[in-house]
C-alpha atoms as a PDB file:
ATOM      1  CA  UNK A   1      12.008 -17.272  22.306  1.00  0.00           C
ATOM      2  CA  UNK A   2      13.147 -13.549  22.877  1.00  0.00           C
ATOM      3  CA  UNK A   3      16.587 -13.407  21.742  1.00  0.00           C
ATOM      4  CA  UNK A   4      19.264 -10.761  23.287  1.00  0.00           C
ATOM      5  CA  UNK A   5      22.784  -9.756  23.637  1.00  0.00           C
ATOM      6  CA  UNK A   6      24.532  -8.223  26.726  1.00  0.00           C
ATOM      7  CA  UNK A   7      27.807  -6.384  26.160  1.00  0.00           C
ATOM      8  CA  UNK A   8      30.449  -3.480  27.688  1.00  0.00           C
ATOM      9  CA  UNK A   9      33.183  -2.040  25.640  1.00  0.00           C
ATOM     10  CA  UNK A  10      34.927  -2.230  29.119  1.00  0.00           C
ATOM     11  CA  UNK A  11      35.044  -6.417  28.803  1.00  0.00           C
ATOM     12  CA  UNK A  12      38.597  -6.224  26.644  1.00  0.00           C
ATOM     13  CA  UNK A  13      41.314  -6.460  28.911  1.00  0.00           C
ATOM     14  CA  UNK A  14      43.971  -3.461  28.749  1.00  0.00           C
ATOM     15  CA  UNK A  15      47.356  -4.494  29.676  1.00  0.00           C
ATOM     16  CA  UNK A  16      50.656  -3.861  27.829  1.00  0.00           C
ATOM     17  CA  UNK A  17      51.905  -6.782  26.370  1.00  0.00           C
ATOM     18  CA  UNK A  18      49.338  -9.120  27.769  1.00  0.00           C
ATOM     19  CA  UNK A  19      49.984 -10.847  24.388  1.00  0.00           C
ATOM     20  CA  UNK A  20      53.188 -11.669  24.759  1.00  0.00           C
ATOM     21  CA  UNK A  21      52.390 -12.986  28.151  1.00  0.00           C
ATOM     22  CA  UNK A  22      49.365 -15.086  27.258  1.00  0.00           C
ATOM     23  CA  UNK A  23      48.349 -16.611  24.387  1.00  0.00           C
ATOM     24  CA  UNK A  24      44.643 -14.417  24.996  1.00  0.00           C
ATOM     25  CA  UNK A  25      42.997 -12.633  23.221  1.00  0.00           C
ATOM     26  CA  UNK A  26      42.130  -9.397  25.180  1.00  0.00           C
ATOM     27  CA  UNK A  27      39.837  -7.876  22.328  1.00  0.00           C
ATOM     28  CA  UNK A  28      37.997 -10.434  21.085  1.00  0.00           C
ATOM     29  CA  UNK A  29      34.843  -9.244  22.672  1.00  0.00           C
ATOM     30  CA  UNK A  30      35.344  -5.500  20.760  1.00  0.00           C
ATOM     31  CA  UNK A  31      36.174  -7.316  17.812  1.00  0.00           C
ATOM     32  CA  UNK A  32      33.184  -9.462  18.144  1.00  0.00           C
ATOM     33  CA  UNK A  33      31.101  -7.018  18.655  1.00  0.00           C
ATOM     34  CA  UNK A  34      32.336  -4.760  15.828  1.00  0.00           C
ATOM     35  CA  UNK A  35      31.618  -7.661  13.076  1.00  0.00           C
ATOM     36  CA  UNK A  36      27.784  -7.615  14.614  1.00  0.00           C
ATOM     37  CA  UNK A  37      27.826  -4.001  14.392  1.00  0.00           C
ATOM     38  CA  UNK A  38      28.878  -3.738  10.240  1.00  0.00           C
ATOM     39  CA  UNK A  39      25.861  -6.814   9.969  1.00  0.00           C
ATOM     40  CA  UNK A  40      23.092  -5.341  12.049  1.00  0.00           C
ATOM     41  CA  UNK A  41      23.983  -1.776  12.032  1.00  0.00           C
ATOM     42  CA  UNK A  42      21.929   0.563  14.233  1.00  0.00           C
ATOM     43  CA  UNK A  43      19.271  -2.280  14.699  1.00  0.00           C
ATOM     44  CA  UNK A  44      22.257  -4.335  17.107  1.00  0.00           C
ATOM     45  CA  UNK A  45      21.417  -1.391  19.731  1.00  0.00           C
ATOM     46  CA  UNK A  46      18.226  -2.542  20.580  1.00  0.00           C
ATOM     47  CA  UNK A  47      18.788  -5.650  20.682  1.00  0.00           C
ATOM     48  CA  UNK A  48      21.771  -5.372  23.209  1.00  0.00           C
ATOM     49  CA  UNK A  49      21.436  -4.987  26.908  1.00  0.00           C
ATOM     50  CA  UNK A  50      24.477  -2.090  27.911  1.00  0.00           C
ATOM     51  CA  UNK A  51      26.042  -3.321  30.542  1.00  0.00           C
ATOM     52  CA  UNK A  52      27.284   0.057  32.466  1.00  0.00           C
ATOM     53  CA  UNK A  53      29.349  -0.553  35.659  1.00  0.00           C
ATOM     54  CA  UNK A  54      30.756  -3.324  36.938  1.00  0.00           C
ATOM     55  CA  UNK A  55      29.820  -5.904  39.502  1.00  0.00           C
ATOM     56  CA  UNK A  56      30.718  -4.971  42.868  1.00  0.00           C
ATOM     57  CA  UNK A  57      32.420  -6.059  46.166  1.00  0.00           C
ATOM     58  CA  UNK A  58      29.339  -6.739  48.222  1.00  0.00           C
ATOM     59  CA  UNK A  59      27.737  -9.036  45.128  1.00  0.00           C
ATOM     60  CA  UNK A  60      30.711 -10.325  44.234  1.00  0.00           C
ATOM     61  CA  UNK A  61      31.085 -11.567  47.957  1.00  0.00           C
ATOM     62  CA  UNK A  62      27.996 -13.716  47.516  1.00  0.00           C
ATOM     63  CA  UNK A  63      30.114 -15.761  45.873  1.00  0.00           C
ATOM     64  CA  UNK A  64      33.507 -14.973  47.204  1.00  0.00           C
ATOM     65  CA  UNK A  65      35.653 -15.093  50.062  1.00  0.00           C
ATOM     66  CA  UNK A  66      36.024 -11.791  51.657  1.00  0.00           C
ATOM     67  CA  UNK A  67      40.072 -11.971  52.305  1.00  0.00           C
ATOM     68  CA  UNK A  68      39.920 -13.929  48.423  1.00  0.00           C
ATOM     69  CA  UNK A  69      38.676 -10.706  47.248  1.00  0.00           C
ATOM     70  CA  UNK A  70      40.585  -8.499  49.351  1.00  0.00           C
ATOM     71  CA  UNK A  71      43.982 -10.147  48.265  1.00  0.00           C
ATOM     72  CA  UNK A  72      43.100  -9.511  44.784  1.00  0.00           C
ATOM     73  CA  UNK A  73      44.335  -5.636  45.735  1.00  0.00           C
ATOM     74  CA  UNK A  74      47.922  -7.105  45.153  1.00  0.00           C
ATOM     75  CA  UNK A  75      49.659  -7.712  42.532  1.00  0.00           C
ATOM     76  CA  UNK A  76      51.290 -11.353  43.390  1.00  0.00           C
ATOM     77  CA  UNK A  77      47.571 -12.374  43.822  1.00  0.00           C
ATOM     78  CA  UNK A  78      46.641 -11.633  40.428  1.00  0.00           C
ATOM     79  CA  UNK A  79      49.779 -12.442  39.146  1.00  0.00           C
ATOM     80  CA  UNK A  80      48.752 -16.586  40.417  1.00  0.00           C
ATOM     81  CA  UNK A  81      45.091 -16.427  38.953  1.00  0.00           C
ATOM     82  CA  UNK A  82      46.854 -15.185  35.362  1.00  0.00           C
ATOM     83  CA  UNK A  83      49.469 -17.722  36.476  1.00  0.00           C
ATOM     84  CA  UNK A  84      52.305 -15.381  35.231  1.00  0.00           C
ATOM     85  CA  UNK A  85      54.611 -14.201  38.109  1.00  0.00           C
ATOM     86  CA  UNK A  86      56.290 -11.710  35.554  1.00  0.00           C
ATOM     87  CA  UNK A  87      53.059  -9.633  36.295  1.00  0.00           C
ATOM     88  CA  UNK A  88      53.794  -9.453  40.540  1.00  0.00           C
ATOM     89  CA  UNK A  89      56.332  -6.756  39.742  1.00  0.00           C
ATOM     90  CA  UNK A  90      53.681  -4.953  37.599  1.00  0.00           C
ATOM     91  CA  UNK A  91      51.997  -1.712  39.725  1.00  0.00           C
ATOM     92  CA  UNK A  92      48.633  -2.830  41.437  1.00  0.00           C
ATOM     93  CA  UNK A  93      46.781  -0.123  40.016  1.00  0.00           C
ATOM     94  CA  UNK A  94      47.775  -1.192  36.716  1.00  0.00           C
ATOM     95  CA  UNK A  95      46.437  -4.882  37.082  1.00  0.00           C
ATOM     96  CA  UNK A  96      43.392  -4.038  38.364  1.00  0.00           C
ATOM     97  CA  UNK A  97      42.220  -1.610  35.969  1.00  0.00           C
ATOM     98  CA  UNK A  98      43.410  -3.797  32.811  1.00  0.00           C
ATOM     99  CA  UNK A  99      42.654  -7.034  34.017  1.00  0.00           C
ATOM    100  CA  UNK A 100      40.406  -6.773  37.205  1.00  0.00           C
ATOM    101  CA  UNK A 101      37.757  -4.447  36.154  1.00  0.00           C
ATOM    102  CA  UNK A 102      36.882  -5.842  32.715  1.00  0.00           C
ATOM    103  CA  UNK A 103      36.278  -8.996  34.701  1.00  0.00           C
ATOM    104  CA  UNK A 104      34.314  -7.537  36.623  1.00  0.00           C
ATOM    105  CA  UNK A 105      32.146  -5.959  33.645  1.00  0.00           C
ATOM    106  CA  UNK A 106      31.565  -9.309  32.221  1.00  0.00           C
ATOM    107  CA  UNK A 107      30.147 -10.898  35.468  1.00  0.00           C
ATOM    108  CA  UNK A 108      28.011  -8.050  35.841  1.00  0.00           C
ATOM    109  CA  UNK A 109      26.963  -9.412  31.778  1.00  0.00           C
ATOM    110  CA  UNK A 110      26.177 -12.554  33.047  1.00  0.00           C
ATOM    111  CA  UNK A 111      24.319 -11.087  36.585  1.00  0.00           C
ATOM    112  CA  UNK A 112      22.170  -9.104  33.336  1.00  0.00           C
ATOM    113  CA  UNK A 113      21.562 -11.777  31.171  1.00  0.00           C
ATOM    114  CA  UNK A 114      20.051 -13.977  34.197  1.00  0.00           C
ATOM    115  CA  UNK A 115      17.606 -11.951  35.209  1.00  0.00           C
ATOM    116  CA  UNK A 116      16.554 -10.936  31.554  1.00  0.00           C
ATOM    117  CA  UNK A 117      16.439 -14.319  30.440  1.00  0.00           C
ATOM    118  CA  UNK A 118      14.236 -15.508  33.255  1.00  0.00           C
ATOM    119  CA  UNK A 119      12.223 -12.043  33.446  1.00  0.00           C
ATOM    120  CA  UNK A 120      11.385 -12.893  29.721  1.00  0.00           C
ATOM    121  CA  UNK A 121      11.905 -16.037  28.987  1.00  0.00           C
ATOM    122  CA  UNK A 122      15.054 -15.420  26.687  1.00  0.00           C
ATOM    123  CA  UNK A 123      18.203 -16.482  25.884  1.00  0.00           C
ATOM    124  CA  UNK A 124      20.771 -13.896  26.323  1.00  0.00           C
ATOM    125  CA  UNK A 125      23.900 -14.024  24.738  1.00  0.00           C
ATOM    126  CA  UNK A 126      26.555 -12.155  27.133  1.00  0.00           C
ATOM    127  CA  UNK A 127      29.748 -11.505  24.787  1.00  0.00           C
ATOM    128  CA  UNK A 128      31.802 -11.845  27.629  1.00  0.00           C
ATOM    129  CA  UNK A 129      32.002 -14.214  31.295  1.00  0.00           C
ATOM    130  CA  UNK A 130      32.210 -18.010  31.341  1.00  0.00           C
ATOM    131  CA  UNK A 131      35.036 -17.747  34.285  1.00  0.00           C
ATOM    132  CA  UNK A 132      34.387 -21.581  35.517  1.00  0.00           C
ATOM    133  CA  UNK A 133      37.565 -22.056  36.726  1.00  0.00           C
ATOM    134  CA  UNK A 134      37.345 -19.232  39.795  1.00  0.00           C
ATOM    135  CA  UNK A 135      36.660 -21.212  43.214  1.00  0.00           C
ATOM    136  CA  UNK A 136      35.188 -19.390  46.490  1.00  0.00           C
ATOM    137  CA  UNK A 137      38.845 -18.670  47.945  1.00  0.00           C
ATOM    138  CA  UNK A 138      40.972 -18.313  44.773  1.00  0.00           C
ATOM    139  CA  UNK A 139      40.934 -17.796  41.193  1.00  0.00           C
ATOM    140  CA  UNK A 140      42.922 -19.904  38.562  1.00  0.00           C
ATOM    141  CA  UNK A 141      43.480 -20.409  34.403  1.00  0.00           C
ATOM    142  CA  UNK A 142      42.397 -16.817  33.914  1.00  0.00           C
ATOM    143  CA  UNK A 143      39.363 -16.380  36.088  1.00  0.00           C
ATOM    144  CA  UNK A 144      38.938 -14.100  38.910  1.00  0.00           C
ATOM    145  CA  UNK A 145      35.164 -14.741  39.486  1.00  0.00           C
ATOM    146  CA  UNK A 146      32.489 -17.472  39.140  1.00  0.00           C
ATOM    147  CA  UNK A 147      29.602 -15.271  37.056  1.00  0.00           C
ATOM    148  CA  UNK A 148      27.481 -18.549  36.819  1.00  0.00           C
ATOM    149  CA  UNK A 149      27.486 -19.301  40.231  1.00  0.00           C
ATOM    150  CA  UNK A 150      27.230 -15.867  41.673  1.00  0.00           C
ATOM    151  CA  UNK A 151      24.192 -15.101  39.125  1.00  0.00           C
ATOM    152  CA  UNK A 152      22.666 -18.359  40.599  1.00  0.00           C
ATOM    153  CA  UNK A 153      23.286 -17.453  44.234  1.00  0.00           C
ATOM    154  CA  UNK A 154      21.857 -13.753  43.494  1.00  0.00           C
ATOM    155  CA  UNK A 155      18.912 -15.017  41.493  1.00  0.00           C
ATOM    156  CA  UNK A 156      18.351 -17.679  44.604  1.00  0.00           C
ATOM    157  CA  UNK A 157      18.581 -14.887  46.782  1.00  0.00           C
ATOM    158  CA  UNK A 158      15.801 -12.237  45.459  1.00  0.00           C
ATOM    159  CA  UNK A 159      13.289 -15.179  45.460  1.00  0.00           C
ATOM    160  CA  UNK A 160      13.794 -15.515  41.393  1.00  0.00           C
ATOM    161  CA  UNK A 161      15.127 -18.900  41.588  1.00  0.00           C
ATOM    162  CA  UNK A 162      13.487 -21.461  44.224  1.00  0.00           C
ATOM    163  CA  UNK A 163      14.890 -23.519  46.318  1.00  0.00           C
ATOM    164  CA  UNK A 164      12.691 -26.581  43.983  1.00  0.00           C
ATOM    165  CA  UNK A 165      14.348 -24.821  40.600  1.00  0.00           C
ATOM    166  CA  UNK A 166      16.608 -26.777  39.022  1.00  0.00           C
ATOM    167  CA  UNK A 167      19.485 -24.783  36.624  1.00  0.00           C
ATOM    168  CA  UNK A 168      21.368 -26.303  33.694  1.00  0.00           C
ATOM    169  CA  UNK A 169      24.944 -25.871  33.238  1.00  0.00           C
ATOM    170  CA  UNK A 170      26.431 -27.053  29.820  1.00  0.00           C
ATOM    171  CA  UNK A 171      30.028 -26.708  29.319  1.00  0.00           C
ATOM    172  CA  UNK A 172      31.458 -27.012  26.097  1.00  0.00           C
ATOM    173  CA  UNK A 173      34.618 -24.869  26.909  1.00  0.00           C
ATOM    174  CA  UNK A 174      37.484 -27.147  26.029  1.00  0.00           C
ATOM    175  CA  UNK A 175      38.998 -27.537  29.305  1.00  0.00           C
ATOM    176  CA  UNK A 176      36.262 -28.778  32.802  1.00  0.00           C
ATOM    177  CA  UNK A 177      35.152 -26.264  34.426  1.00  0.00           C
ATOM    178  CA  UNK A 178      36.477 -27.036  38.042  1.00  0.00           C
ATOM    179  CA  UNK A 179      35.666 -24.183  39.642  1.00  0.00           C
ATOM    180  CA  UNK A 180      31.805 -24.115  38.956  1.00  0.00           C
ATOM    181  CA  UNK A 181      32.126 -27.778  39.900  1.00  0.00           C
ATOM    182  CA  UNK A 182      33.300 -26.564  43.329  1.00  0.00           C
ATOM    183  CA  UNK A 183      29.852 -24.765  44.055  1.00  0.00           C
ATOM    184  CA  UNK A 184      27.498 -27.419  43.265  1.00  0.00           C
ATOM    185  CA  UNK A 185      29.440 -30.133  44.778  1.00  0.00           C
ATOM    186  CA  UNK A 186      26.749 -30.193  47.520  1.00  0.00           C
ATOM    187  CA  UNK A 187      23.670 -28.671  45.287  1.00  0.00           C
ATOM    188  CA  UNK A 188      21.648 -31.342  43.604  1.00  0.00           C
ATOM    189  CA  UNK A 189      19.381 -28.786  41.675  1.00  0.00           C
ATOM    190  CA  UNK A 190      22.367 -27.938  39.727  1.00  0.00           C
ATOM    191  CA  UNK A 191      23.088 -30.667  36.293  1.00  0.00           C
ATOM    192  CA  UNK A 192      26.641 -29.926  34.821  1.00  0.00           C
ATOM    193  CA  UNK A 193      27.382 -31.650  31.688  1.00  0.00           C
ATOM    194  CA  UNK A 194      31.000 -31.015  30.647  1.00  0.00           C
ATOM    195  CA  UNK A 195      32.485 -32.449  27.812  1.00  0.00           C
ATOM    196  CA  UNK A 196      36.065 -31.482  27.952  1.00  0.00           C
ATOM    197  CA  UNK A 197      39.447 -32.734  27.116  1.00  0.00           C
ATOM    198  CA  UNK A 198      40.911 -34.800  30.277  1.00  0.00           C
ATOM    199  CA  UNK A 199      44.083 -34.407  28.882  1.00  0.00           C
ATOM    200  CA  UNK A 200      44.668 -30.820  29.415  1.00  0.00           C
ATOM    201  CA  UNK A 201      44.509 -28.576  32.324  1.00  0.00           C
ATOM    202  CA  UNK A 202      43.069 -29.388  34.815  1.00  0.00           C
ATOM    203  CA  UNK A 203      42.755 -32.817  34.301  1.00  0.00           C
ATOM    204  CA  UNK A 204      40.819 -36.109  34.687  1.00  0.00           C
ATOM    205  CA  UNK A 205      37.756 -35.205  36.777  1.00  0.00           C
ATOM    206  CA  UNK A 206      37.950 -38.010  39.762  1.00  0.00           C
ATOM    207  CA  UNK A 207      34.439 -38.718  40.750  1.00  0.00           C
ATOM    208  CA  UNK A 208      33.029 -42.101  39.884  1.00  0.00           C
ATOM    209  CA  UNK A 209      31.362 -42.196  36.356  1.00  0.00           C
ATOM    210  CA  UNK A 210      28.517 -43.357  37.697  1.00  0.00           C
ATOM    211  CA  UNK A 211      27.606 -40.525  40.041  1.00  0.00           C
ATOM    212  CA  UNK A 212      28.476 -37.702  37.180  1.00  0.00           C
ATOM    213  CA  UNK A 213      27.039 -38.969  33.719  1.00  0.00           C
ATOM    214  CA  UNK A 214      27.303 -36.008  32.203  1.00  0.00           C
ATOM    215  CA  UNK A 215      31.079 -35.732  33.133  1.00  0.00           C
ATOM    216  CA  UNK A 216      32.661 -36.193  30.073  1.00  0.00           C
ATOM    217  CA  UNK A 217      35.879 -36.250  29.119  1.00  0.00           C
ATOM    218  CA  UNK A 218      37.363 -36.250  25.768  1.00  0.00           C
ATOM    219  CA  UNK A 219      40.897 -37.389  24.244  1.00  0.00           C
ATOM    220  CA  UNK A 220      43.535 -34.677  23.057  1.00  0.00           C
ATOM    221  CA  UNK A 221      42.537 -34.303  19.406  1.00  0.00           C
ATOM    222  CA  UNK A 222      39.141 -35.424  19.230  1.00  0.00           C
ATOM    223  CA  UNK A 223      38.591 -34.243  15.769  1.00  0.00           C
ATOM    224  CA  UNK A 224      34.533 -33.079  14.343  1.00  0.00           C
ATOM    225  CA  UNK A 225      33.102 -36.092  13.648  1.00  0.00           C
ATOM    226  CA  UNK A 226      33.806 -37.648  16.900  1.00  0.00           C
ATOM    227  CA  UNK A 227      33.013 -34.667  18.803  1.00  0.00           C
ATOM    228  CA  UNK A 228      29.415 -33.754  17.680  1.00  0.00           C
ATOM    229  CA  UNK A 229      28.709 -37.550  17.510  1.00  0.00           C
ATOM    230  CA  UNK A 230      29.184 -37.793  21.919  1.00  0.00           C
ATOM    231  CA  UNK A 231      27.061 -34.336  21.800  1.00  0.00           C
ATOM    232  CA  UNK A 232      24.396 -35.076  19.712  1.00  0.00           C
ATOM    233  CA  UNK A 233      24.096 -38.482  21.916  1.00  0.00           C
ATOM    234  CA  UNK A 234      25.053 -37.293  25.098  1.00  0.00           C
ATOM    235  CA  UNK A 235      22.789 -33.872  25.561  1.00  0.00           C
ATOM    236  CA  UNK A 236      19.716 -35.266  25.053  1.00  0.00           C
ATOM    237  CA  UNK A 237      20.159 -37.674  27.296  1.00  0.00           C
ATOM    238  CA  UNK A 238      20.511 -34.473  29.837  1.00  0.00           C
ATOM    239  CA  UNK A 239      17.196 -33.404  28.646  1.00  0.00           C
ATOM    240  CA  UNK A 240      15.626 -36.383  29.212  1.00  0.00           C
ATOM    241  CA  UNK A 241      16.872 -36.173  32.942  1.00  0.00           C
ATOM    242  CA  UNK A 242      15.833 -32.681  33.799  1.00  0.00           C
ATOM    243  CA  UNK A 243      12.583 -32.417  33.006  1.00  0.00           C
ATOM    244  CA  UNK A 244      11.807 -28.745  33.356  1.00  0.00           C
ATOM    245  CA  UNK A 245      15.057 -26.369  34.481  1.00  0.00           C
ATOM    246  CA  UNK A 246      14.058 -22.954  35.194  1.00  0.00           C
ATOM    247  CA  UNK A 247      17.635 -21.863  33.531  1.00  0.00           C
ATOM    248  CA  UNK A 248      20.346 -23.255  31.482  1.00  0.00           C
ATOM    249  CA  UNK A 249      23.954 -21.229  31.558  1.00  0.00           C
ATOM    250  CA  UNK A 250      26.099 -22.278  28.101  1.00  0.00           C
ATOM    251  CA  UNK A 251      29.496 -21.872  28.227  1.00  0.00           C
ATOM    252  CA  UNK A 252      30.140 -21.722  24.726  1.00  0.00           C
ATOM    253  CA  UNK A 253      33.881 -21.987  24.733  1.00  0.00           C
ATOM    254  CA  UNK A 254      35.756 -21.730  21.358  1.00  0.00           C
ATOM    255  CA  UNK A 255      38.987 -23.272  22.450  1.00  0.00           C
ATOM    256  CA  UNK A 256      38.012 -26.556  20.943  1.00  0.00           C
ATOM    257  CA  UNK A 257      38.696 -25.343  17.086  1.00  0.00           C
ATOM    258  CA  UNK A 258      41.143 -27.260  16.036  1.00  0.00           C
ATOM    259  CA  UNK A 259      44.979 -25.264  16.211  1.00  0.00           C
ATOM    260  CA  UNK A 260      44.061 -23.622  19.512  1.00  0.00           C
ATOM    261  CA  UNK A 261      47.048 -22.899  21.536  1.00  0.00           C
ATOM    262  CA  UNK A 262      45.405 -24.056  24.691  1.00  0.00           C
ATOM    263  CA  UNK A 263      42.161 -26.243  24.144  1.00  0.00           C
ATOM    264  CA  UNK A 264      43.976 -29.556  22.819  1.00  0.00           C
ATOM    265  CA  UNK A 265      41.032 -30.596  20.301  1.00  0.00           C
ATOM    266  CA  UNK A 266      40.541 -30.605  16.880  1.00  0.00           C
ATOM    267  CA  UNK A 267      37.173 -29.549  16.254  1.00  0.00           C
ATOM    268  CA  UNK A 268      37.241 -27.552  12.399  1.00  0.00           C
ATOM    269  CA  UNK A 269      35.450 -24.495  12.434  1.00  0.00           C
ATOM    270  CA  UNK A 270      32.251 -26.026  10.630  1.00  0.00           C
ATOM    271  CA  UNK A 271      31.979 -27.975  13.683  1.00  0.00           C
ATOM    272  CA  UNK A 272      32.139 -25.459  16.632  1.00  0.00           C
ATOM    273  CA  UNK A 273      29.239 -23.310  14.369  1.00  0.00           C
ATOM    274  CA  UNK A 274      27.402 -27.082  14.583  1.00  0.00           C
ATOM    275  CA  UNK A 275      27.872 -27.566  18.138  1.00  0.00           C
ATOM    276  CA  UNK A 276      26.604 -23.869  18.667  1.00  0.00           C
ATOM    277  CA  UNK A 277      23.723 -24.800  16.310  1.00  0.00           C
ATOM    278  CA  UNK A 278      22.981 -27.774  18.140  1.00  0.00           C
ATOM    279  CA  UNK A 279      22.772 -26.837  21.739  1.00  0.00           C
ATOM    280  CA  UNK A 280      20.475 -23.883  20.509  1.00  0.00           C
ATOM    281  CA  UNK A 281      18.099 -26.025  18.904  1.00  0.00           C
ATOM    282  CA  UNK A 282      17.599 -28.186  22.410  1.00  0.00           C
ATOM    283  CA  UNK A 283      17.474 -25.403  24.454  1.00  0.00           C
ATOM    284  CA  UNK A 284      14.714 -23.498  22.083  1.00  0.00           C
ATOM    285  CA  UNK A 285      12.841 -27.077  21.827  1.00  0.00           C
ATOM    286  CA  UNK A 286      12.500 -27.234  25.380  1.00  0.00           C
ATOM    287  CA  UNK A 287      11.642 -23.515  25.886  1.00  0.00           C
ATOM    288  CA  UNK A 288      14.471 -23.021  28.322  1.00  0.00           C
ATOM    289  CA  UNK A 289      15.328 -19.462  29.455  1.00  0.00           C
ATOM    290  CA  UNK A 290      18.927 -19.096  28.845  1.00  0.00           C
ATOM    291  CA  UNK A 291      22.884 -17.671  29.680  1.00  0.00           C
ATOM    292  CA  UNK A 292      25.141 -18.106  26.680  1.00  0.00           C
ATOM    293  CA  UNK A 293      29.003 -16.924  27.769  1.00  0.00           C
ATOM    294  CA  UNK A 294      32.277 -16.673  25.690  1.00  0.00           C
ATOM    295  CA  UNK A 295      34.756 -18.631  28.129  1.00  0.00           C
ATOM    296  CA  UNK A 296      37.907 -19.540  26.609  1.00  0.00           C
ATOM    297  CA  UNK A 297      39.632 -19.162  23.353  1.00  0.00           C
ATOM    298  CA  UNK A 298      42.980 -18.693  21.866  1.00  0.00           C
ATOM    299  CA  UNK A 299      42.952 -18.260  18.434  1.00  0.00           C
ATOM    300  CA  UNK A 300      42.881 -15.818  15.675  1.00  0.00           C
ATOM    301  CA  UNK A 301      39.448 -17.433  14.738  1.00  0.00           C
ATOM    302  CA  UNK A 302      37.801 -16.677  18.353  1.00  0.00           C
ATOM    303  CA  UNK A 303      35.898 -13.473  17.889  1.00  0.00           C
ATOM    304  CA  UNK A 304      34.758 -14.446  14.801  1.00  0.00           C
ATOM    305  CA  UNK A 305      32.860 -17.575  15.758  1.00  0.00           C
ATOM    306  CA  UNK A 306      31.729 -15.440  18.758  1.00  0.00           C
ATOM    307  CA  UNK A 307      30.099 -13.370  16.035  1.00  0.00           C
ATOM    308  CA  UNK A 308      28.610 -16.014  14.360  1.00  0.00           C
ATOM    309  CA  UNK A 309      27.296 -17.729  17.147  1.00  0.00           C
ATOM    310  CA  UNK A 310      25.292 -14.091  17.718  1.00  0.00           C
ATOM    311  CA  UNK A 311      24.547 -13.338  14.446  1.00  0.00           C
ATOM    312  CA  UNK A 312      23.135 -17.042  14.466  1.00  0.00           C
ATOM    313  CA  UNK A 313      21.062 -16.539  17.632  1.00  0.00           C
ATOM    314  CA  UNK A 314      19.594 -13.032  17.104  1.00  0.00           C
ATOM    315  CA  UNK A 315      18.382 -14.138  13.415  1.00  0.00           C
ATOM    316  CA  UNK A 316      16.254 -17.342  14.768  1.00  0.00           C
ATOM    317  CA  UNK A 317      12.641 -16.868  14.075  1.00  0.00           C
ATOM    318  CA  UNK A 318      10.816 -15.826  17.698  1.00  0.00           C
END
């Protein structure tokens, strides 16, 4: 399969002292992408997909609420989706250029990588998005806006997805991905498999086992061993219930290495590179056009496994 990156130096969020405020970290996408630059020099160019404004109101409201969106133009509303209220004192203008538009760069990433990877049958690696925990009316842990689900509703809109395609979500970010769950609740041609520790925000997902298989929640600490033995049992039982998805979205979070400040896990960094392996390897078996995103993590070690993850992907054989 074709194998691509999407990327903005505009994804890094800009705000004084975010770092003292949250344990993020705002350049991990520059830094990522500066460790693929020294590897592949000039050659990373054309393999990247320039992502050159953001995404706008009017797609953005696809997915979200028009007063959602319009509230986001204060600075107590962004203030509760960072979940900080030292920022509500901060100037508007200030928020939204540091933390609103680099958001909005990296959904426009994801938008990109959809429609390349089912134009061409790829998997696109988008060194930013993975915002699963933005609903339709608010935003929460970080994330303004859904990118999976809007790409899905644009894609479904232009006729690219149909209404008989079934999409793949597979979230290894450390903590579930309520939001995303939020806008499937009702859409059966959606599969979410989310392995993610229960013991950490936002909790225990409370649907019956029974009726979400691939809901899977993990104990605080689950060290390597544990955790690539439920994935290497668990996804390809996914595989074996979706027969032929049109799409699969990744959300290769790196919050489960073990020390994160946030992700509660203790997956060694060996592991994550496994679990990136792994997932690869199914979705290439199955020939399954593809959305990798970033999503969370909070260590020092972030970028670089972002790196290797693309370094990784963009030296498979095709």
């Amino acid at each position: 399969m074709k194998t691509l990156l999407a990327y903005s130096p505009h994804y890094d969020f800009r705000l004084p002292g975010l770092a003292a405020l949250h344990p993020f970290d705002a350049s991990k996408y520059s830094r990522a992408w500066s460790v693929l630059r020294e590897h592949f020099g000039e050659k990373l160019a054309d393999i990247t997909l320039q992502i050159n404004d953001p995404a706008t109101t009017e797609s953005l409201a696809l997915a979200h609420s028009r007063e959602y969106l319009a509230s986001l133009s204060h600075s107590a509303a962004i203030s509760r989706v960072v979940e900080n209220s030292l920022l509500k004192w901060l100037p508007s203008s200030l928020l939204q250029k540091g933390l609103l538009t680099p958001a909005k760069y990296a959904v426009a990433g994801t938008i990109t990588a959809a429609h390349k990877a089912i134009e061409e049958e790829a998997i696109v690696f988008n060194l930013g998005g993975g915002f699963h925990h933005a609903f339709r009316d608010h935003g929460e842990g970080f994330c303004f806006f859904s990118d999976a689900a809007l790409a899905i509703q644009l894609l479904r809109a232009e006729k690219r997805l149909g209404s008989a395609d079934e999409v793949l979500m597979i979230d290894l970010d450390a903590h579930r991905g309520n939001g995303f769950e939020s806008y499937i609740a009702s859409d059966p041609m959606v599969h979410n498999f989310d392995m993610y520790n229960f013991q950490a925000y936002p909790g225990l997902h409370q649907g019956n086992p029974d009726e979400f298989p691939f809901m899977l929640p993990l104990h605080a600490g689950t060290d390597t061993e544990v955790y690539l033995n439920i994935l290497r049992e668990e996804l390809p039982r996914l595989f074996n219930h979706v027969k032929q998805p049109k799409l699969a979205f990744y959300n290769a979070g790196t919050d489960i290495l073990k020390g994160d400040k946030l992700g509660g896990l203790s997956v060694d960094y060996n592991g994550v590179k496994a679990r990136d392996h792994f997932v690869l390897d199914m979705l290439i078996k199955h020939n399954i056009p593809t959305v990798i995103m970033t999503s969370g993590g909070y260590s020092k070690d972030s970028y670089r496994l972002i790196a290797d993850l693309a370094q990784h992907l963009l030296e498979m054989p095709q």
